[in-house]
C-alpha atoms as a PDB file:
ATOM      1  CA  UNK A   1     159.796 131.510  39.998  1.00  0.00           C
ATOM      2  CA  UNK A   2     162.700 133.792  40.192  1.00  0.00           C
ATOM      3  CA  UNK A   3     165.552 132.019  38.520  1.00  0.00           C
ATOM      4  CA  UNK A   4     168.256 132.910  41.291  1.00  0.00           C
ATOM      5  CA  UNK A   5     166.169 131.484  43.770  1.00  0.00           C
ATOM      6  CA  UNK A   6     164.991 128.481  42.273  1.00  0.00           C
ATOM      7  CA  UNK A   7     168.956 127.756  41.274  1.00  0.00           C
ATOM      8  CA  UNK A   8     169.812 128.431  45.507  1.00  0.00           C
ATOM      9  CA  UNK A   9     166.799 126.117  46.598  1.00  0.00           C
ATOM     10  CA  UNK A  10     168.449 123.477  44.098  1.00  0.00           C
ATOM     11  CA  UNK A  11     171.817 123.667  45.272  1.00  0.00           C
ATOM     12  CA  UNK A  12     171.083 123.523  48.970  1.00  0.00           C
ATOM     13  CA  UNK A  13     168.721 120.949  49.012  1.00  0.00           C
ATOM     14  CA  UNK A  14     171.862 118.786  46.829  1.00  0.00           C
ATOM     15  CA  UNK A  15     173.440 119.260  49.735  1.00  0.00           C
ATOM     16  CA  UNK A  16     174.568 115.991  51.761  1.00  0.00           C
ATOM     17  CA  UNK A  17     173.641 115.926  55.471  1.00  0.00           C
ATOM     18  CA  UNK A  18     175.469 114.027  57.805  1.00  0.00           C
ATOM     19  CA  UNK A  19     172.731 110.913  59.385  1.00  0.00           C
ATOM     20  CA  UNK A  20     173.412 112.283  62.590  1.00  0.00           C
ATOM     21  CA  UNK A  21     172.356 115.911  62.035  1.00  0.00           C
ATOM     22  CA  UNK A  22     168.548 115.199  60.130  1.00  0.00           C
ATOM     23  CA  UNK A  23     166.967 114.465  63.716  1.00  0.00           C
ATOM     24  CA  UNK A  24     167.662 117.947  64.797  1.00  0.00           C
ATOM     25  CA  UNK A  25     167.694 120.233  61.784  1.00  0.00           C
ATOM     26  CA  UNK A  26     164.045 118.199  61.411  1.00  0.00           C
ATOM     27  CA  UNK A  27     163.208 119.406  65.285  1.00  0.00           C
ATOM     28  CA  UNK A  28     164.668 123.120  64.452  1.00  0.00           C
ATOM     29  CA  UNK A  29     162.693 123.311  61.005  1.00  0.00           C
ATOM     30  CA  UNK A  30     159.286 121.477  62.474  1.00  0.00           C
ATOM     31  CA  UNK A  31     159.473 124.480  64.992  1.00  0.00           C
ATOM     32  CA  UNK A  32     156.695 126.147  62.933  1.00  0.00           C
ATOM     33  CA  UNK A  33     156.788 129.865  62.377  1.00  0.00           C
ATOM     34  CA  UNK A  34     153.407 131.545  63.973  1.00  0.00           C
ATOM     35  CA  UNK A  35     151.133 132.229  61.249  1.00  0.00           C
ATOM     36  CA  UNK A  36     150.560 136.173  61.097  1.00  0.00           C
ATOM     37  CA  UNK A  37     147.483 138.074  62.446  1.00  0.00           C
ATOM     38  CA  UNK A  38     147.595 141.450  60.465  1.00  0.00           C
ATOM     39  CA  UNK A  39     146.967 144.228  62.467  1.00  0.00           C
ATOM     40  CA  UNK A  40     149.321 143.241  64.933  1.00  0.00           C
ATOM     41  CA  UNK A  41     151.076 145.654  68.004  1.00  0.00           C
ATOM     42  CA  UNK A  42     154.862 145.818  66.123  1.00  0.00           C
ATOM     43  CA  UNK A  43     157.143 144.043  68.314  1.00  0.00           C
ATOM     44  CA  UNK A  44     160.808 144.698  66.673  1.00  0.00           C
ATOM     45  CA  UNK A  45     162.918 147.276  68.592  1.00  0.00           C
ATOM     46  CA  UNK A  46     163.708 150.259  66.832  1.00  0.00           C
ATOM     47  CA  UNK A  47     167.733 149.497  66.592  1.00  0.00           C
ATOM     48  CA  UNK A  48     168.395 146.805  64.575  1.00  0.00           C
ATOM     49  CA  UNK A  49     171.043 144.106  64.906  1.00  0.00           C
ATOM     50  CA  UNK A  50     174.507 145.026  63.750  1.00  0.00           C
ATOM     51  CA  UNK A  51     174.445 143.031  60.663  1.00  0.00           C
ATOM     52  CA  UNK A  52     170.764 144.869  59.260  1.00  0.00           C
ATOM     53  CA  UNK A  53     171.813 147.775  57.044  1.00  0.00           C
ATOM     54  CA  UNK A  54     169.466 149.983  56.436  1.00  0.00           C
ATOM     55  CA  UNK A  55     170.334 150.911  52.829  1.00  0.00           C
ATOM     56  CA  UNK A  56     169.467 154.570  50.794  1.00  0.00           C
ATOM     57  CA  UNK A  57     168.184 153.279  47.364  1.00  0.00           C
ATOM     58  CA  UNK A  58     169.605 156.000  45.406  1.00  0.00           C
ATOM     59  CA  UNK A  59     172.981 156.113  47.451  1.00  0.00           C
ATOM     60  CA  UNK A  60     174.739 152.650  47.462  1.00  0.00           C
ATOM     61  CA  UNK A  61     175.260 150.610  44.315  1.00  0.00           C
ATOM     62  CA  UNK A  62     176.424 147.690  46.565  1.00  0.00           C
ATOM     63  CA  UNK A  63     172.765 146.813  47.166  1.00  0.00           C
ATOM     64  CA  UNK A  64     171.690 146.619  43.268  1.00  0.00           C
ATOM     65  CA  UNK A  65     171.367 143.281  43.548  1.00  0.00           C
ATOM     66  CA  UNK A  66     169.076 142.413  46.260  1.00  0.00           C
ATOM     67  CA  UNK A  67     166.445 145.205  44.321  1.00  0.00           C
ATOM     68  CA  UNK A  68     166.724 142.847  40.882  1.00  0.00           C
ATOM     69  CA  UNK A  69     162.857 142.522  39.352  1.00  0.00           C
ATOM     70  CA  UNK A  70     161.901 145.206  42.123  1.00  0.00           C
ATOM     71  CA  UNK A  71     159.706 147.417  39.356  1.00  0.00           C
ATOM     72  CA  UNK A  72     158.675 150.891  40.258  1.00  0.00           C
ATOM     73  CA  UNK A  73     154.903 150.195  40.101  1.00  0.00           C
ATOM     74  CA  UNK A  74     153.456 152.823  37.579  1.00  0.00           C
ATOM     75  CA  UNK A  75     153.137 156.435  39.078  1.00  0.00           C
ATOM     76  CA  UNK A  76     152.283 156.176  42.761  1.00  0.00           C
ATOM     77  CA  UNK A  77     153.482 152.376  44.171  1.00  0.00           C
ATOM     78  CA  UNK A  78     156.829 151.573  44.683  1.00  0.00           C
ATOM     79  CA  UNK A  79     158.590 148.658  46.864  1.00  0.00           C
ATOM     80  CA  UNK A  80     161.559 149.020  47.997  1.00  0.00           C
ATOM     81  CA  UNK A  81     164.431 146.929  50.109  1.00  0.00           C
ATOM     82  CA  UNK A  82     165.186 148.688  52.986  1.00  0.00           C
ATOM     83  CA  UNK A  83     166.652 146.248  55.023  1.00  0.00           C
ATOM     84  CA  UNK A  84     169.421 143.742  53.980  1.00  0.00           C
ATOM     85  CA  UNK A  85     170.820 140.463  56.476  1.00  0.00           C
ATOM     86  CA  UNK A  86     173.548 138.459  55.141  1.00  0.00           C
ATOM     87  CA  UNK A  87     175.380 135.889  56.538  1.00  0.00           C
ATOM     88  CA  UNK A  88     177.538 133.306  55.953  1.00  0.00           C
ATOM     89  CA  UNK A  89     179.348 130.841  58.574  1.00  0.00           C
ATOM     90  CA  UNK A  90     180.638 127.144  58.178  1.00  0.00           C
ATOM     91  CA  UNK A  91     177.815 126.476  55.726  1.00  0.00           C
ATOM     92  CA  UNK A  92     175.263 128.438  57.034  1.00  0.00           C
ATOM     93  CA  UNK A  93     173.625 130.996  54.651  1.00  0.00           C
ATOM     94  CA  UNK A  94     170.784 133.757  55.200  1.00  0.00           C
ATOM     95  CA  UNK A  95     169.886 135.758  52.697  1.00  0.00           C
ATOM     96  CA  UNK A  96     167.075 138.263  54.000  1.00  0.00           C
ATOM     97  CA  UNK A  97     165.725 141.413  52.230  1.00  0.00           C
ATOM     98  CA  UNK A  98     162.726 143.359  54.425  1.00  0.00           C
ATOM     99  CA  UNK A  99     160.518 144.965  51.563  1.00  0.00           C
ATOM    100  CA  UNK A 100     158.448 148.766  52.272  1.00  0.00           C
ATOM    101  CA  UNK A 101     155.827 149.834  50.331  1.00  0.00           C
ATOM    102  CA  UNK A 102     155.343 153.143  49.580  1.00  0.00           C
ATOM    103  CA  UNK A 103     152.924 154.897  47.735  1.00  0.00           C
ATOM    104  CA  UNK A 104     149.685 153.622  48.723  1.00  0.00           C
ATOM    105  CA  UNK A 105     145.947 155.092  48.951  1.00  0.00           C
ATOM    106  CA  UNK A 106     145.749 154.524  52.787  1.00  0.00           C
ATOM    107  CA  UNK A 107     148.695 155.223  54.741  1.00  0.00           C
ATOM    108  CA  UNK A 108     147.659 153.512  58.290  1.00  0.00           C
ATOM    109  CA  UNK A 109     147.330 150.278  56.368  1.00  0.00           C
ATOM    110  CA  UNK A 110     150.744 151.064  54.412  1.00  0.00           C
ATOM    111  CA  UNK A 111     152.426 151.778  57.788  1.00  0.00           C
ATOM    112  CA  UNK A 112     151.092 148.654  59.355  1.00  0.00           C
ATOM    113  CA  UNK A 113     151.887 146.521  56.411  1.00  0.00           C
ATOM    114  CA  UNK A 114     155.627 148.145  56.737  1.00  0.00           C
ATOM    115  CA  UNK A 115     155.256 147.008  60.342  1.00  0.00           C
ATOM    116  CA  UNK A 116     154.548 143.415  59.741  1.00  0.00           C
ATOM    117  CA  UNK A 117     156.692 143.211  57.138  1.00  0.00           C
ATOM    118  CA  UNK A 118     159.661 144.523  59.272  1.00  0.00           C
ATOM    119  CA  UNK A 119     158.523 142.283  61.928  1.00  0.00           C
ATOM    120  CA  UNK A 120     158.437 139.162  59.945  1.00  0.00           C
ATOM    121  CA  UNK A 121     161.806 139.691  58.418  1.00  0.00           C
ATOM    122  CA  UNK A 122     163.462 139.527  61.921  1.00  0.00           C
ATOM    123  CA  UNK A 123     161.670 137.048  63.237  1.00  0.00           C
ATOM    124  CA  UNK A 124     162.930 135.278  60.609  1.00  0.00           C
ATOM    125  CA  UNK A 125     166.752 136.527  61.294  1.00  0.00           C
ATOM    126  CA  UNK A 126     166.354 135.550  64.430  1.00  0.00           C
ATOM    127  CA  UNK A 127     165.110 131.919  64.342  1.00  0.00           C
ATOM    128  CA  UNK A 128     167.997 131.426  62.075  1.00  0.00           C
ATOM    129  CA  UNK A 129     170.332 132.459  64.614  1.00  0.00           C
ATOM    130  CA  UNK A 130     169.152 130.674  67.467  1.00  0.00           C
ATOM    131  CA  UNK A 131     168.993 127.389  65.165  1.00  0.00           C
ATOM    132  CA  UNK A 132     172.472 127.741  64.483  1.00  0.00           C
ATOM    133  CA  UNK A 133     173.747 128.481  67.906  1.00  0.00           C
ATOM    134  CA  UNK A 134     171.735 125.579  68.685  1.00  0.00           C
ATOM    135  CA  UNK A 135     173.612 123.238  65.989  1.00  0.00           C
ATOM    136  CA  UNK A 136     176.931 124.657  67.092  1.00  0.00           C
ATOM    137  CA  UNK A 137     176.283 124.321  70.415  1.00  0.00           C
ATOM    138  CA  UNK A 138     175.244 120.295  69.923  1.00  0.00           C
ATOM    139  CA  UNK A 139     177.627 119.814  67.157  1.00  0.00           C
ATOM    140  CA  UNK A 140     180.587 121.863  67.971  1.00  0.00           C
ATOM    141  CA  UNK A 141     182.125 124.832  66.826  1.00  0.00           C
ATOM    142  CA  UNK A 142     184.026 123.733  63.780  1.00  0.00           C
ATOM    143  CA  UNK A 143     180.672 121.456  62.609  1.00  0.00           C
ATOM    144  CA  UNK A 144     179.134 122.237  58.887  1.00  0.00           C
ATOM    145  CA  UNK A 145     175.412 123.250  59.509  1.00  0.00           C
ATOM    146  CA  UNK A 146     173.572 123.058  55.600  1.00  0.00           C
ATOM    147  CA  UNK A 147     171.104 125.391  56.289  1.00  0.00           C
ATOM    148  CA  UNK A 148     169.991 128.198  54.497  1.00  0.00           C
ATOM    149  CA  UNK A 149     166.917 131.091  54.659  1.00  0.00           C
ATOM    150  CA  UNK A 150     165.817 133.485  51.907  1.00  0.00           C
ATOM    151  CA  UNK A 151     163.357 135.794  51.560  1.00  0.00           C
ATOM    152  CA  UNK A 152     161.847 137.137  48.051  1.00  0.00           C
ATOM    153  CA  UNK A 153     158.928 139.407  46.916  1.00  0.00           C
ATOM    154  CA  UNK A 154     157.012 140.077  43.871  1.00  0.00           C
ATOM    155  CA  UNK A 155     154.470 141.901  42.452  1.00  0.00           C
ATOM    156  CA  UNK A 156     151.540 140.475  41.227  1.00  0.00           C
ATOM    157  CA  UNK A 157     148.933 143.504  40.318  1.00  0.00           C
ATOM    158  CA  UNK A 158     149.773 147.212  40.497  1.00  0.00           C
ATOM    159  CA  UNK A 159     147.350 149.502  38.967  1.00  0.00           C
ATOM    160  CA  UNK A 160     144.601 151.728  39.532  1.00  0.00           C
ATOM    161  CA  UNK A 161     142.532 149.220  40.963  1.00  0.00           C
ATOM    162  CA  UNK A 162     144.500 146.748  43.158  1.00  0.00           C
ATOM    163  CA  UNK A 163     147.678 146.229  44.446  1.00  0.00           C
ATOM    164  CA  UNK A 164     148.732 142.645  45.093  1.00  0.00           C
ATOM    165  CA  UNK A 165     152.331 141.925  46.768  1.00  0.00           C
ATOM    166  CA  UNK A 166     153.677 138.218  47.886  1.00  0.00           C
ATOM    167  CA  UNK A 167     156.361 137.473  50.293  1.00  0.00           C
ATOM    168  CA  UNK A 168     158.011 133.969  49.927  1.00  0.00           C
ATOM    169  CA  UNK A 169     160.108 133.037  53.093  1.00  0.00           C
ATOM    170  CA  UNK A 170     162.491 129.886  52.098  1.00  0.00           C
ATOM    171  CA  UNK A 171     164.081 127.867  54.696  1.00  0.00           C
ATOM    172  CA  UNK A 172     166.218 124.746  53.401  1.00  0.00           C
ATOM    173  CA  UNK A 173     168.184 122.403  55.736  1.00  0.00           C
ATOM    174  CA  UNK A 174     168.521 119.066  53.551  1.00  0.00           C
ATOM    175  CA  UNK A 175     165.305 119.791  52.606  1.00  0.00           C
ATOM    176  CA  UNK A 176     163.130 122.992  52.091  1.00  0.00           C
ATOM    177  CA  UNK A 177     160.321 124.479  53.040  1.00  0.00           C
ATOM    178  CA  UNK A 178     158.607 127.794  51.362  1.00  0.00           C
ATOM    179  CA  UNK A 179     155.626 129.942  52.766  1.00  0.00           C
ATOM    180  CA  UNK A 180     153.771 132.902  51.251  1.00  0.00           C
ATOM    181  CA  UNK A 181     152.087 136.101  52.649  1.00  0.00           C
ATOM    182  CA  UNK A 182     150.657 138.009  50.085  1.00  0.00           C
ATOM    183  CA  UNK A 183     148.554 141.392  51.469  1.00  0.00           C
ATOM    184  CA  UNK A 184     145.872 142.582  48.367  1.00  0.00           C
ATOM    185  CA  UNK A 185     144.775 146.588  48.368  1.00  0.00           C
ATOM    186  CA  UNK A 186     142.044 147.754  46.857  1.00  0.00           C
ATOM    187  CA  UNK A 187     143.652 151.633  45.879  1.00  0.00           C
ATOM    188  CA  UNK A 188     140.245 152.785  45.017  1.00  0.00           C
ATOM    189  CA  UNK A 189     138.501 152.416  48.457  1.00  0.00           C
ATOM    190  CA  UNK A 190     142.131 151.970  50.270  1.00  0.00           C
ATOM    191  CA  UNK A 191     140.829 149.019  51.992  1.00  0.00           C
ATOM    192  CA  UNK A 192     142.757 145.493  52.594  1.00  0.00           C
ATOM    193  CA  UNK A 193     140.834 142.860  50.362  1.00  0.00           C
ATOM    194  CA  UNK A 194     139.990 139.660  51.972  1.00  0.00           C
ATOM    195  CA  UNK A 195     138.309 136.689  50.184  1.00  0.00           C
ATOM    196  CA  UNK A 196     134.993 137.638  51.912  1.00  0.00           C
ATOM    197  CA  UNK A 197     135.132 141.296  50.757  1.00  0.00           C
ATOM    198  CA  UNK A 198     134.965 140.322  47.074  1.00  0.00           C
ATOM    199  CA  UNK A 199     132.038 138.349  47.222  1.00  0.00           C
ATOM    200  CA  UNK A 200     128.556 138.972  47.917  1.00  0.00           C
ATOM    201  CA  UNK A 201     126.898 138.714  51.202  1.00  0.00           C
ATOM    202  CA  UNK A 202     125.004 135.536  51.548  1.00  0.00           C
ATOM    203  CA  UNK A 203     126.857 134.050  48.718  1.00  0.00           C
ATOM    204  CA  UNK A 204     127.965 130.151  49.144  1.00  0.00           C
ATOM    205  CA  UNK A 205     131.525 131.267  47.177  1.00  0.00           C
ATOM    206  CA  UNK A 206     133.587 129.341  49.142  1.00  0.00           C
ATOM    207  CA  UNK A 207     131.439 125.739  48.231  1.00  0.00           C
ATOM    208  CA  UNK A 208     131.783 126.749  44.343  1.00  0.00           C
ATOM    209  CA  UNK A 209     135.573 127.734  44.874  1.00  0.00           C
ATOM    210  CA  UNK A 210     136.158 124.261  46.768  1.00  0.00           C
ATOM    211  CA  UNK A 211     134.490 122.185  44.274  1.00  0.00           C
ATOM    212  CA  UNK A 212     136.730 123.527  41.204  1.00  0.00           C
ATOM    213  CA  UNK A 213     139.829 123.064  43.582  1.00  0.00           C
ATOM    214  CA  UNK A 214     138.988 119.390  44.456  1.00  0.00           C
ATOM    215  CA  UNK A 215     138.078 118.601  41.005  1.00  0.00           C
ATOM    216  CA  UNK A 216     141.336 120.553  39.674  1.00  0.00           C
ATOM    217  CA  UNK A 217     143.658 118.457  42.441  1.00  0.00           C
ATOM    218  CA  UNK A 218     141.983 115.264  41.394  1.00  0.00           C
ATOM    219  CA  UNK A 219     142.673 115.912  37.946  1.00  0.00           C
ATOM    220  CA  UNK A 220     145.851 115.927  38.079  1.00  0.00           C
ATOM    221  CA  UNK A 221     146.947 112.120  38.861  1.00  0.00           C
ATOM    222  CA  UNK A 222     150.332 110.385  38.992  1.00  0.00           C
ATOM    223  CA  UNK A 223     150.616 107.325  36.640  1.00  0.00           C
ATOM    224  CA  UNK A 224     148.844 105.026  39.153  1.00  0.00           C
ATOM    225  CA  UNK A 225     145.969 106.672  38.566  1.00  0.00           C
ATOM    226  CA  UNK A 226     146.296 108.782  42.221  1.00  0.00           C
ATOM    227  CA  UNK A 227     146.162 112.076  42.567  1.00  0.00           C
ATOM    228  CA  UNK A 228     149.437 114.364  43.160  1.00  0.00           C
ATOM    229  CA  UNK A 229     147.237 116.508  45.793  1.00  0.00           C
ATOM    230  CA  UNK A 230     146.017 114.938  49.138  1.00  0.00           C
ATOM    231  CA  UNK A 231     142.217 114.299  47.914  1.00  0.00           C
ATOM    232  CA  UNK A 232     142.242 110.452  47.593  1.00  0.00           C
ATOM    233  CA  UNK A 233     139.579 108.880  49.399  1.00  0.00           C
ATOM    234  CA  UNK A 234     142.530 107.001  51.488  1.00  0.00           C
ATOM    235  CA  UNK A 235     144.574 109.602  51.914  1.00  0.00           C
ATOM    236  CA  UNK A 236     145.172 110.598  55.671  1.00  0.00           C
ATOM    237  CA  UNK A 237     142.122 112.547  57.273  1.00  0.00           C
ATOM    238  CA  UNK A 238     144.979 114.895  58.315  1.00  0.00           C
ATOM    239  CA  UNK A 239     146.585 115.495  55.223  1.00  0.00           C
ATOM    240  CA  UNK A 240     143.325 115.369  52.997  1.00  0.00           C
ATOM    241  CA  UNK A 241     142.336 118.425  51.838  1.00  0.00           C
ATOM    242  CA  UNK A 242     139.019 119.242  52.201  1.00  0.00           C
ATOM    243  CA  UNK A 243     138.353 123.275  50.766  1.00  0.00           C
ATOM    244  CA  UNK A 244     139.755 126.477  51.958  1.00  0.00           C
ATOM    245  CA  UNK A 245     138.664 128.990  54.391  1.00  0.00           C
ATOM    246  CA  UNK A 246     137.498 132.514  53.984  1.00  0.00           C
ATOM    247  CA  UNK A 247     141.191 133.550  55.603  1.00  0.00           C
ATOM    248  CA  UNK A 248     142.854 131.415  53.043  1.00  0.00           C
ATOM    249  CA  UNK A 249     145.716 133.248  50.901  1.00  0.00           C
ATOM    250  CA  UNK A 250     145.105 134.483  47.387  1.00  0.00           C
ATOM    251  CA  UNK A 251     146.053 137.034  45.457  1.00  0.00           C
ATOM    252  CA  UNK A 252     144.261 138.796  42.163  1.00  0.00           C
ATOM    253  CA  UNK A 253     147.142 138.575  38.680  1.00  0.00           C
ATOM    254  CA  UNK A 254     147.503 141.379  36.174  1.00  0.00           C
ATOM    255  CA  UNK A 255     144.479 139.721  34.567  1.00  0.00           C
ATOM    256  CA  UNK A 256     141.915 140.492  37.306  1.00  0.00           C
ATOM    257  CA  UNK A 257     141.890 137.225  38.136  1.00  0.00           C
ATOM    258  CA  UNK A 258     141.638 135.249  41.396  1.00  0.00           C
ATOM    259  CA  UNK A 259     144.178 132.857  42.398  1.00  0.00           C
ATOM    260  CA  UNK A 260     143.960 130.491  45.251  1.00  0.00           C
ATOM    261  CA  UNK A 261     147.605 129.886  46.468  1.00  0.00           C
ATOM    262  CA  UNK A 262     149.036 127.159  48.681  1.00  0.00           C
ATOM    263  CA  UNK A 263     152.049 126.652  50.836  1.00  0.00           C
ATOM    264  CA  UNK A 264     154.499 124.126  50.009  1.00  0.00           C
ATOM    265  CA  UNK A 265     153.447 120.698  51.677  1.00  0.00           C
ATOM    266  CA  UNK A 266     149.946 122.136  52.365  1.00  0.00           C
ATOM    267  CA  UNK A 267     148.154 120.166  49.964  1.00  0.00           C
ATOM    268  CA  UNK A 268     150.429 117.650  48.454  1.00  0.00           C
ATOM    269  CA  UNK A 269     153.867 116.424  49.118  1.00  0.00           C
ATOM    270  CA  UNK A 270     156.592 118.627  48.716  1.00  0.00           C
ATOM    271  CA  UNK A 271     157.809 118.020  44.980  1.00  0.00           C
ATOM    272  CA  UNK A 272     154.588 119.727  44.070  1.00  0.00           C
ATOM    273  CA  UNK A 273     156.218 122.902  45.236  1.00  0.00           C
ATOM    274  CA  UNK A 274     153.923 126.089  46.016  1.00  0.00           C
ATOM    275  CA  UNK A 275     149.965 125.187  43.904  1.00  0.00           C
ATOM    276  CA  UNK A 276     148.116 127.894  42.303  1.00  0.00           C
ATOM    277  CA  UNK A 277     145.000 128.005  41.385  1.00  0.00           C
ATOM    278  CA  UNK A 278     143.275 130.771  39.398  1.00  0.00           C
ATOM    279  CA  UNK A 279     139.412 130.540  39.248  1.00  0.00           C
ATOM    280  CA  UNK A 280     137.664 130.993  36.364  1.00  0.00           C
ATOM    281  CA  UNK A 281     135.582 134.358  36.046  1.00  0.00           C
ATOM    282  CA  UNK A 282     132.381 132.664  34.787  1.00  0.00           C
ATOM    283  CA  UNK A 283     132.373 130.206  37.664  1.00  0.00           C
ATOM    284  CA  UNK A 284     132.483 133.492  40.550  1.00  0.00           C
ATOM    285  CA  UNK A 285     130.667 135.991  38.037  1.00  0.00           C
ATOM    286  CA  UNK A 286     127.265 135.943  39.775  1.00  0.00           C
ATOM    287  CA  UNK A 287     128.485 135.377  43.471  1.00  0.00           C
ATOM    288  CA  UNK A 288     130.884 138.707  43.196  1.00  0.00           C
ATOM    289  CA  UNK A 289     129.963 141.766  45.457  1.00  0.00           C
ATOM    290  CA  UNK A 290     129.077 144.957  43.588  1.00  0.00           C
ATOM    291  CA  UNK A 291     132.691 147.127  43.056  1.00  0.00           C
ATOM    292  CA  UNK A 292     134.808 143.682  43.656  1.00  0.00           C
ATOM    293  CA  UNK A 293     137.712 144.721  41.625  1.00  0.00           C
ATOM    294  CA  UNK A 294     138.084 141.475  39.065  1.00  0.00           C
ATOM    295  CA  UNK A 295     137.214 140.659  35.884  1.00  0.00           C
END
């Protein structure tokens, strides 16, 4: 975890909440953010609010720190911030950088990735704002709102062979809550990887990946004896988790390995943070599709 982030997510969910405001920063933050569909029209106006500044890498210094741990990815794949929000008002803090890739084997699906991420970002910028108009509005003007939203990126492959980027959107009002988007190329065919592309057709993957996961979660108990993850036999129908989906979020490390990844609260409670998962290549060896870039 990035180390500047991880120190903000501490120090703003130490933050004390007046009794009176939990009910409604729990409505505002329950108010769940529409899961993205990826080929989706792009619905952001082409002006964007006063406080976006679209930055020049090369041009303004100022913005050298929201590009920290940005790598230029090897010859051809670079991401950039090209998009910075900022704000700061009677303890209200958003901190949002929009990422653009450039650089990549098939430029529809780099434009439309560009799209969604651009998209995202103010969707984000604008929940914010109408949550805090919302607590000044109940509250009063002069009332301290604790609420903060961040966004980070990172790498996780960039070669020849795949390119693997995750967004983490933060959101912390007493508590927190993170979620992850993470968009897999394969550069060689130029095609966006899903779970179902890497295996063979026919294959029963996802009952061999489910298996290990259970078995993983139930390994890992508390000193009662429970599990940390929601697969106790008593645990809520609701909560229990059950196995993953073929539109479930991964990504595929450095390594050329997959890893399953979860959102915070998805699968246990929330002191668990964010679970991966990275699947042996023995256990997936004979299930792969011929060309499935990992090793």
């Amino acid at each position: 975890m990035h180390e500047r982030l991880a120190e903000m997510k501490r120090a703003y969910e130490a933050i004390p909440v007046p009794p009176e405001l939990h009910p409604m920063i729990d409505a505002l933050c329950r108010r769940e953010r529409p899961r993205r569909h990826f080929w989706r029209p792009l619905v952001v106006a082409a002006a964007c609010t006063l406080t976006i500044f679209v930055v020049s890498i090369n041009a303004m210094p100022a913005v050298a720190e929201s590009l920290e741990g940005v790598p230029v990815l090897g010859p051809v794949v670079k991401v950039l911030t090209v998009a910075s929000y900022r704000r700061e008002e009677q303890g209200a803090t958003a901190r949002v950088d929009i990422a653009q890739i450039t650089g990549l084997a098939n430029q529809e699906l780099e434009d439309a990735i560009n799209a969604e991420l651009r998209t995202d970002g103010q969707a984000l910028i604008d929940k914010f704002e109408r949550d805090v108009a919302e607590l000044k509005e109940r509250l009063g003007e002069d009332a301290t709102i604790p609420m903060t939203i961040e966004t980070y990126y990172d790498v996780k492959r960039s070669d020849e062979e795949v390119f693997s980027l995750e967004v983490e959107y933060f959101w912390a009002a007493g508590g927190s809550d993170t979620q992850k988007e993470y968009y897999n190329i394969n550069q060689q065919t130029g095609d966006l990887i899903t779970l179902d592309a890497l295996f063979a057709d026919g294959s029963d993957y996802l009952t061999v990946i489910n298996d290990y996961l259970i078995a993983q979660m139930r390994a890992e108990t508390r000193e009662d004896g429970r599990s940390i993850y929601w697969v106790n036999d008593d645990d809520l129908a609701m909560d229990r988790f059950t196995g993953i989906a073929a539109d479930h979020d991964f990504y595929i490390n450095e390594a050329g390995r997959l890893v399953i990844a979860f959102d915070k609260y998805e699968v246990a409670p929330g002191y668990v943070g964010t679970p991966e998962f990275e699947i042996p290549p023995e256990l997936i060896a004979d299930l792969l599709a011929e060309g499935a870039p990992l090793r």
